[in-house]
N, C-alpha and C. Protein backbone atom coordinates (compact mmCIF):
# COMPACT_ATOMS: atom_id res chain seq x y z
N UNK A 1 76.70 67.68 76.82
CA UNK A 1 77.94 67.42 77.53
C UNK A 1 79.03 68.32 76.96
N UNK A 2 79.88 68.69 77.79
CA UNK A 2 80.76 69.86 77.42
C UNK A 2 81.97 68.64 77.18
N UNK A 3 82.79 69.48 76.21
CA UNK A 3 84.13 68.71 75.84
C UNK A 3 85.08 69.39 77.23
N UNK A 4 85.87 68.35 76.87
CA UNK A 4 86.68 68.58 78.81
C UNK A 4 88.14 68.70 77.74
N UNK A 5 88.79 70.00 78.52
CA UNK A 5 89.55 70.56 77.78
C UNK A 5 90.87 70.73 78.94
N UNK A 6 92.09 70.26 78.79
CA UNK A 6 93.13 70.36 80.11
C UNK A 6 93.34 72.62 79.94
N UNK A 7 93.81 72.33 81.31
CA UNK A 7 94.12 73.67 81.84
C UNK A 7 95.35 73.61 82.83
N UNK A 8 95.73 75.05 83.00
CA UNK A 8 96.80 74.96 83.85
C UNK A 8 96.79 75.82 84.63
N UNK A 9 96.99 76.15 86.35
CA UNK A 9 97.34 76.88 87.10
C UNK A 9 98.43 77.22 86.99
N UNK A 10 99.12 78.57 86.77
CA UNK A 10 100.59 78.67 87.31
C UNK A 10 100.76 79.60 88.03
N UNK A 11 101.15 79.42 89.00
CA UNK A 11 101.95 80.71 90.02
C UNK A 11 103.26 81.60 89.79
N UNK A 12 103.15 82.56 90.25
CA UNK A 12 104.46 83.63 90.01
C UNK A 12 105.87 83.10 90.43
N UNK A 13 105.77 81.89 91.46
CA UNK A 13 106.84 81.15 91.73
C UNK A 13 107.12 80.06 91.10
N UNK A 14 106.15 79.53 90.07
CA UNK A 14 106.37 78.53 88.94
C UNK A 14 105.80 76.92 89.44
N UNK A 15 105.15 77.28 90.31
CA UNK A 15 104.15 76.13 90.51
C UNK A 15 103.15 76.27 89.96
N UNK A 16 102.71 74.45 89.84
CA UNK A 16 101.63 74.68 88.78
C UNK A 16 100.76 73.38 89.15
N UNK A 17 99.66 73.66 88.59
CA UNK A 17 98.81 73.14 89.42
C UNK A 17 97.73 72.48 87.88
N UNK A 18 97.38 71.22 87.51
CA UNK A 18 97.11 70.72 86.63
C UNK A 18 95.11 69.93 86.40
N UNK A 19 94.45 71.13 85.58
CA UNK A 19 93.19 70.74 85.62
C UNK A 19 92.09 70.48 84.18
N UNK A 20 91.30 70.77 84.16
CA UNK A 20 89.89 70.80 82.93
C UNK A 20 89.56 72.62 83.21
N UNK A 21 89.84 72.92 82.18
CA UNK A 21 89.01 74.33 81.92
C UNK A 21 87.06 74.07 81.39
N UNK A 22 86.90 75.49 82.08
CA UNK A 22 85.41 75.64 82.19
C UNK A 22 85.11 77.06 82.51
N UNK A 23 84.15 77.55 81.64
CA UNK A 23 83.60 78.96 81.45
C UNK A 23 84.17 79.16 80.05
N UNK A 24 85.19 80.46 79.94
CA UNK A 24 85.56 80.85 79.12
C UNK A 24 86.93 80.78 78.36
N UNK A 25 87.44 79.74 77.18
CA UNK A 25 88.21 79.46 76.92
C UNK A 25 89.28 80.65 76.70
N UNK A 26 90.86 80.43 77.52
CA UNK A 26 91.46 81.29 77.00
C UNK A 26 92.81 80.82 78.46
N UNK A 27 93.26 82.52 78.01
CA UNK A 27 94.07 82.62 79.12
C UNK A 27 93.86 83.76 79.96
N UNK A 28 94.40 84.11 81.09
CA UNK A 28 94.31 84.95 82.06
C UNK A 28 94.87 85.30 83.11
N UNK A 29 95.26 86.71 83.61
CA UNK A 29 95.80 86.39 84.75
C UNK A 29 95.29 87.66 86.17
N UNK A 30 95.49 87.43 86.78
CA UNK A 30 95.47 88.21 88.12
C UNK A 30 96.64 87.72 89.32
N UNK A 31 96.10 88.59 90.75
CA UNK A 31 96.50 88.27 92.06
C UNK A 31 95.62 86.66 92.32
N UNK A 32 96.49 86.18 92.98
CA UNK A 32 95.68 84.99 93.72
C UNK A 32 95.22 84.94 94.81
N UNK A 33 93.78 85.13 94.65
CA UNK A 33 93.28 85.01 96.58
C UNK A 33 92.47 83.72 96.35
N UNK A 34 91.76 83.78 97.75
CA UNK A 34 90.99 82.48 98.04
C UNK A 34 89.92 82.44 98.85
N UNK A 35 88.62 82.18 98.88
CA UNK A 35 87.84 82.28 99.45
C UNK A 35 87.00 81.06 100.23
N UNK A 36 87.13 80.76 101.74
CA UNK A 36 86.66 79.80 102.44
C UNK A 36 85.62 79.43 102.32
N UNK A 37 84.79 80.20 102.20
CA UNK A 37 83.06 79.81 102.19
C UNK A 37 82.21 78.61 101.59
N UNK A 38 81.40 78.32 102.25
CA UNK A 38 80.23 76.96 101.97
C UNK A 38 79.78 77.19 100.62
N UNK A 39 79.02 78.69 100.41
CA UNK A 39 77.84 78.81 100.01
C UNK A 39 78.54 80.49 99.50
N UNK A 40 77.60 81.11 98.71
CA UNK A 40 77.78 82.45 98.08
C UNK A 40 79.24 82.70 96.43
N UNK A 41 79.32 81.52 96.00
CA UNK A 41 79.83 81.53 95.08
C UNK A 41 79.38 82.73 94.13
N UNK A 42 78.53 82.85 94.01
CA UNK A 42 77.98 83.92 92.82
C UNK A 42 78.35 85.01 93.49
N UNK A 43 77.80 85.40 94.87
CA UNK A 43 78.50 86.68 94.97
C UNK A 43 80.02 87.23 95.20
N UNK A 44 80.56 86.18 95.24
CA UNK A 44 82.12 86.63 95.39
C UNK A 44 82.16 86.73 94.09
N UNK A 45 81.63 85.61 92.65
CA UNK A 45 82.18 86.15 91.53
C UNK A 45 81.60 87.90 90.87
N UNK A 46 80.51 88.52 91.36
CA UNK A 46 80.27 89.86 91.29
C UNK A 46 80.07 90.67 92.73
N UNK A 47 81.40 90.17 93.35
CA UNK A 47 81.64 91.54 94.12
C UNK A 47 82.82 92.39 93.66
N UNK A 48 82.43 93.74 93.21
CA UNK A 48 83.60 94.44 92.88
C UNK A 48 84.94 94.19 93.79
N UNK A 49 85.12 93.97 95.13
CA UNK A 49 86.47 94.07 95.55
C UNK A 49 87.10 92.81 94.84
N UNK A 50 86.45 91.86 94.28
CA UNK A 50 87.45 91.11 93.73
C UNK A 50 87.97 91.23 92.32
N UNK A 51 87.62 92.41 91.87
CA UNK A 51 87.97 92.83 90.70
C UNK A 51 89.54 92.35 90.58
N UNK A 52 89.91 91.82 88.72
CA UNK A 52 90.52 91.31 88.26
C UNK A 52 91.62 90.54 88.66
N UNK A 53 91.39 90.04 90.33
CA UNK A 53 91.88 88.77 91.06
C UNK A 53 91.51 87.43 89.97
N UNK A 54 91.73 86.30 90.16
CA UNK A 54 92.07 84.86 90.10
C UNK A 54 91.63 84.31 91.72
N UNK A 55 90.14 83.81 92.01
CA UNK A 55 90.17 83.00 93.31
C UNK A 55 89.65 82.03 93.22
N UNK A 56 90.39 81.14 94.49
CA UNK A 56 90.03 79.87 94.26
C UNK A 56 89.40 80.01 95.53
N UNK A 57 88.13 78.90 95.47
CA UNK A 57 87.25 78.44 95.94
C UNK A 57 87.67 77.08 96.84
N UNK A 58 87.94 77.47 98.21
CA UNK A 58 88.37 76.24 98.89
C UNK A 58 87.49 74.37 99.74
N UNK A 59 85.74 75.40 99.69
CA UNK A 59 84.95 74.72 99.30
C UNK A 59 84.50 73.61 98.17
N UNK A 60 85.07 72.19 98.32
CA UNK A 60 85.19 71.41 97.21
C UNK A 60 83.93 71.09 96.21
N UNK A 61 83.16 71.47 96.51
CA UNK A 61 81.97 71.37 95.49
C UNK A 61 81.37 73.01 95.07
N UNK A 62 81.70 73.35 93.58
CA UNK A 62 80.90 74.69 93.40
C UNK A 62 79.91 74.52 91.85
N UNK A 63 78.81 75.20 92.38
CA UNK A 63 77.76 75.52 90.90
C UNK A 63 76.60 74.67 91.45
N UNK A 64 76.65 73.95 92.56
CA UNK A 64 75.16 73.30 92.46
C UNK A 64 73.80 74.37 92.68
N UNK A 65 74.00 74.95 93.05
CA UNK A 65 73.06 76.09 93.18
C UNK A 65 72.83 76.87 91.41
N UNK A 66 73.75 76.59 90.65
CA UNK A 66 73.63 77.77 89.35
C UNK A 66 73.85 79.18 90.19
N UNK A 67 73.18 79.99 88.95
CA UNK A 67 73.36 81.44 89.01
C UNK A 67 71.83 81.99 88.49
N UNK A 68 71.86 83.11 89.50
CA UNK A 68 70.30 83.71 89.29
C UNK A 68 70.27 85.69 89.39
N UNK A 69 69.76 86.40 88.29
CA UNK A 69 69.85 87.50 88.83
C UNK A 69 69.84 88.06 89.90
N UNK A 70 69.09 87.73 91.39
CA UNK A 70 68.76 88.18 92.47
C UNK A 70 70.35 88.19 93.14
N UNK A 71 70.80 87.19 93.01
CA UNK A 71 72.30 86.86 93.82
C UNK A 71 73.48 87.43 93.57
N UNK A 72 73.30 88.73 92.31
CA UNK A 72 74.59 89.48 91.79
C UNK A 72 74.76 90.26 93.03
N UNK A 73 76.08 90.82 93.09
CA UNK A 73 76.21 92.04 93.63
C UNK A 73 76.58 92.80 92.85
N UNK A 74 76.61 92.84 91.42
CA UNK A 74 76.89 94.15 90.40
C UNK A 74 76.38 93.41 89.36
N UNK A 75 76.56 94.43 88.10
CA UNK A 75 75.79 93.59 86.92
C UNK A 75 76.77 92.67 86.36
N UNK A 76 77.77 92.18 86.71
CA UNK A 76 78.32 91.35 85.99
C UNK A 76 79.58 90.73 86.62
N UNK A 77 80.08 89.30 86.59
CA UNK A 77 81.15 88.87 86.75
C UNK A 77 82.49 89.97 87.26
N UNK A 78 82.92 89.65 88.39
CA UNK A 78 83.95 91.05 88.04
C UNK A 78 85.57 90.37 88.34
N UNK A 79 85.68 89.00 88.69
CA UNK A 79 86.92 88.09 88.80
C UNK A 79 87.89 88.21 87.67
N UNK A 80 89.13 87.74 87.40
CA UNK A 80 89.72 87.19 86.46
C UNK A 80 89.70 86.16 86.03
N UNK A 81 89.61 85.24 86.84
CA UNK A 81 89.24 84.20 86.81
C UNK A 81 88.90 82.72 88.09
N UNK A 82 88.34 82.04 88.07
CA UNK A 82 87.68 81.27 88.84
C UNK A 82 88.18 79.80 88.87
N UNK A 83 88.66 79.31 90.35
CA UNK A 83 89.48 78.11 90.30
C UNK A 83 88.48 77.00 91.75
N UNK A 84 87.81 76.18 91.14
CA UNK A 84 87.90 74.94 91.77
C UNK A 84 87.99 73.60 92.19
N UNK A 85 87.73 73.30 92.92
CA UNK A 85 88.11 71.38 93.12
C UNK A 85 87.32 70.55 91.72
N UNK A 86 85.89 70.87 92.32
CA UNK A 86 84.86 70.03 90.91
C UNK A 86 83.42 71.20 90.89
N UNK A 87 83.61 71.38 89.59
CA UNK A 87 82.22 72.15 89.06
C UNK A 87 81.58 71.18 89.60
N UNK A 88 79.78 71.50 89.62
CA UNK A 88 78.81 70.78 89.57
C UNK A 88 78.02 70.89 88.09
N UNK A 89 78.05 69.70 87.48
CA UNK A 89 77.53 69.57 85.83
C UNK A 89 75.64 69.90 86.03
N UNK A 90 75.49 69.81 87.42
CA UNK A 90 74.04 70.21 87.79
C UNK A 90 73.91 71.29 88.62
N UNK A 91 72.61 72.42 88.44
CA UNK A 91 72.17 73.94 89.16
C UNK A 91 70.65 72.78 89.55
N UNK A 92 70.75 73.01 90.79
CA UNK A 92 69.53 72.33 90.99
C UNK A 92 68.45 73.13 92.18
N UNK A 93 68.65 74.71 92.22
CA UNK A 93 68.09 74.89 92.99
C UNK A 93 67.10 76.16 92.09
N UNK A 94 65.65 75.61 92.83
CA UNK A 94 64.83 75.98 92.40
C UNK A 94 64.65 77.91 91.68
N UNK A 95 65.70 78.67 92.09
CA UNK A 95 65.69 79.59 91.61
C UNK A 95 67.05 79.68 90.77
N UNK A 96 67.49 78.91 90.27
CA UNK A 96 68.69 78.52 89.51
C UNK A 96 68.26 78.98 87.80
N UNK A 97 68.68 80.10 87.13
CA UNK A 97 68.58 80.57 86.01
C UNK A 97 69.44 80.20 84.73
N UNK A 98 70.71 79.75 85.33
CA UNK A 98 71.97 79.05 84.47
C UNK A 98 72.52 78.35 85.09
N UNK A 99 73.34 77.52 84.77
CA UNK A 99 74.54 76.78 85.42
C UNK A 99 75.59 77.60 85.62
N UNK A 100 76.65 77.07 85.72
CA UNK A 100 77.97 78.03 86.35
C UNK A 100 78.88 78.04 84.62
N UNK A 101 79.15 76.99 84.52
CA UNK A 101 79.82 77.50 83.55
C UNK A 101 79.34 77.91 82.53
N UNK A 102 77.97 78.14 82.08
CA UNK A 102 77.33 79.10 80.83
C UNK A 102 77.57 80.16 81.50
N UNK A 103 77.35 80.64 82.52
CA UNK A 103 77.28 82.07 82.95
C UNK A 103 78.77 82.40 83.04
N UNK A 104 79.99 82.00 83.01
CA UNK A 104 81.19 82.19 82.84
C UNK A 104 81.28 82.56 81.35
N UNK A 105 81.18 81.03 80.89
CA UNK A 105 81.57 81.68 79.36
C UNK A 105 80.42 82.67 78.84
N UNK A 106 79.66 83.04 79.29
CA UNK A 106 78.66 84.12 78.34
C UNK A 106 79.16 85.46 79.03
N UNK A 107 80.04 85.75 79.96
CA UNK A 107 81.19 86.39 80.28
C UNK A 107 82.12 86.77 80.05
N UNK A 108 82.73 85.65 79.46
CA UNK A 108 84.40 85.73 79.30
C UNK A 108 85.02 85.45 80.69
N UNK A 109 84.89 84.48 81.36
CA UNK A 109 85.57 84.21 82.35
C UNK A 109 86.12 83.41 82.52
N UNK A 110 87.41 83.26 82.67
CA UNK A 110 88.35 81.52 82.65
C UNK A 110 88.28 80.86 83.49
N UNK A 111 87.86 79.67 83.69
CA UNK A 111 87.57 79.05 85.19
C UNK A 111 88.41 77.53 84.97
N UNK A 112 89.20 77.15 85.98
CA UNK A 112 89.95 75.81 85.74
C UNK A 112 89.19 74.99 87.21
N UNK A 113 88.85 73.56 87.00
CA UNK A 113 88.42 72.73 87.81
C UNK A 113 89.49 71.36 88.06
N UNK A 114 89.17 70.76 89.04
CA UNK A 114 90.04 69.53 89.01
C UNK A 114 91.42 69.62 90.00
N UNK A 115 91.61 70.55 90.41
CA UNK A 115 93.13 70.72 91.34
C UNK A 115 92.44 71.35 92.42
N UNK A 116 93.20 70.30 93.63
CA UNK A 116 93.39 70.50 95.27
C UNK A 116 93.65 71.80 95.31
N UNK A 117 92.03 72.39 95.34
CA UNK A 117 92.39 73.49 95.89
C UNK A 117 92.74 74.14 97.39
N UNK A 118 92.57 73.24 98.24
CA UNK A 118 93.26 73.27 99.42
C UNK A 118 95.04 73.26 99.95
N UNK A 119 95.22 72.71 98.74
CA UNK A 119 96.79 72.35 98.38
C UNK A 119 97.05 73.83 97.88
N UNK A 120 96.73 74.46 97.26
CA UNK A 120 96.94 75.63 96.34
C UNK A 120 96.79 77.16 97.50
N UNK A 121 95.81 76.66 98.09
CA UNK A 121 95.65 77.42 99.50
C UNK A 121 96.61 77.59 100.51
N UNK A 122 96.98 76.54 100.87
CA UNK A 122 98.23 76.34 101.59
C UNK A 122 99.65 76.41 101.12
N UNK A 123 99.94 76.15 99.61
CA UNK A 123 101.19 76.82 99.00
C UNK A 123 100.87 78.74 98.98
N UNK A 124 99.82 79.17 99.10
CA UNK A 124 99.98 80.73 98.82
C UNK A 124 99.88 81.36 99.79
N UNK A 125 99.62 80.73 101.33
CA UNK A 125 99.44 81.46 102.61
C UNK A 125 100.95 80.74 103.05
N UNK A 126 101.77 80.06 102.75
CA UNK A 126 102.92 79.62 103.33
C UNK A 126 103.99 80.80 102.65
N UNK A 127 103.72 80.67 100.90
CA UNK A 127 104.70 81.20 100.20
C UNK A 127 103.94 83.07 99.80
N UNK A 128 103.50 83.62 100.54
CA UNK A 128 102.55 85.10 100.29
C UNK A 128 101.58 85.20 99.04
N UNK A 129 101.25 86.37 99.17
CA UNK A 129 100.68 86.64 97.94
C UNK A 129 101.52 86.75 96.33
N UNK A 130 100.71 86.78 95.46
CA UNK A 130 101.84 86.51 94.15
C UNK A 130 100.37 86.19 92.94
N UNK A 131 100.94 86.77 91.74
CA UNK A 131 100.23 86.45 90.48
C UNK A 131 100.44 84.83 90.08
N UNK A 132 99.39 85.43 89.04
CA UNK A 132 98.94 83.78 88.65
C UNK A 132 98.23 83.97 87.54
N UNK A 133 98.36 82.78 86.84
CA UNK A 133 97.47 82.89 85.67
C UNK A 133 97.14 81.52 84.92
N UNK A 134 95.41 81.39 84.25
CA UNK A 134 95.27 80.16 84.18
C UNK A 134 95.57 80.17 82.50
């Protein structure tokens, strides 16, 4: 069991958004985008265009699948960092090599869980784009 450690979203406009860090302890920052999708978590976290962004994941459940070499699109993590509703503490699919947050922190990747990320979605498409950092 991982120790559950508070974290913080903050935006360039000084909202802030209050969670549990997971992956890689620290701080960080980038642009804030956001990505709709069901399914393909791993490859948004190694697709180069999201290089040293901050995205949140508007899909409320991420990691049940884990992480598996076949599913990179480069050799490695290429985010700033990674924001969603609730990790999954279980990778349960049969080609599942790690969980999500070992493969973060054996990275260096800051990932905060626990905040409406739908809420966070809708403050950054109302109020534009803008930095952030967890």
């Amino acid at each position: 069991m991982r120790e559950r450690v508070r974290a913080t979203l903050v935006l360039e406009d000084g909202t802030t958004f209050e969670g549990w860090s997971f992956g890689a302890r620290g701080e960080t920052t980038g642009e804030l985008i956001f990505h709709t999708g069901m399914s393909g978590y791993q490859e948004v976290l190694t697709d180069p265009s999201y290089r040293g962004q901050i995205v949140i994941m508007t899909y409320p459940l991420i990691g049940n699948t884990g992480v598996n070499a076949i599913d990179e699109e480069s050799a490695r993590p290429q985010v700033a960092g990674f924001v969603v509703k609730e990790l999954s503490l279980i990778a349960s699919n049969w080609r599942s090599e790690e969980d999500l947050h070992s493969y973060l922190k054996r990275h260096g990747i800051v990932g905060i869980e626990g905040i409406d990320t739908r809420s966070a979605v809708l403050h950054v498409r109302s109020a534009g784009a803008m930095r952030a950092a967890i």
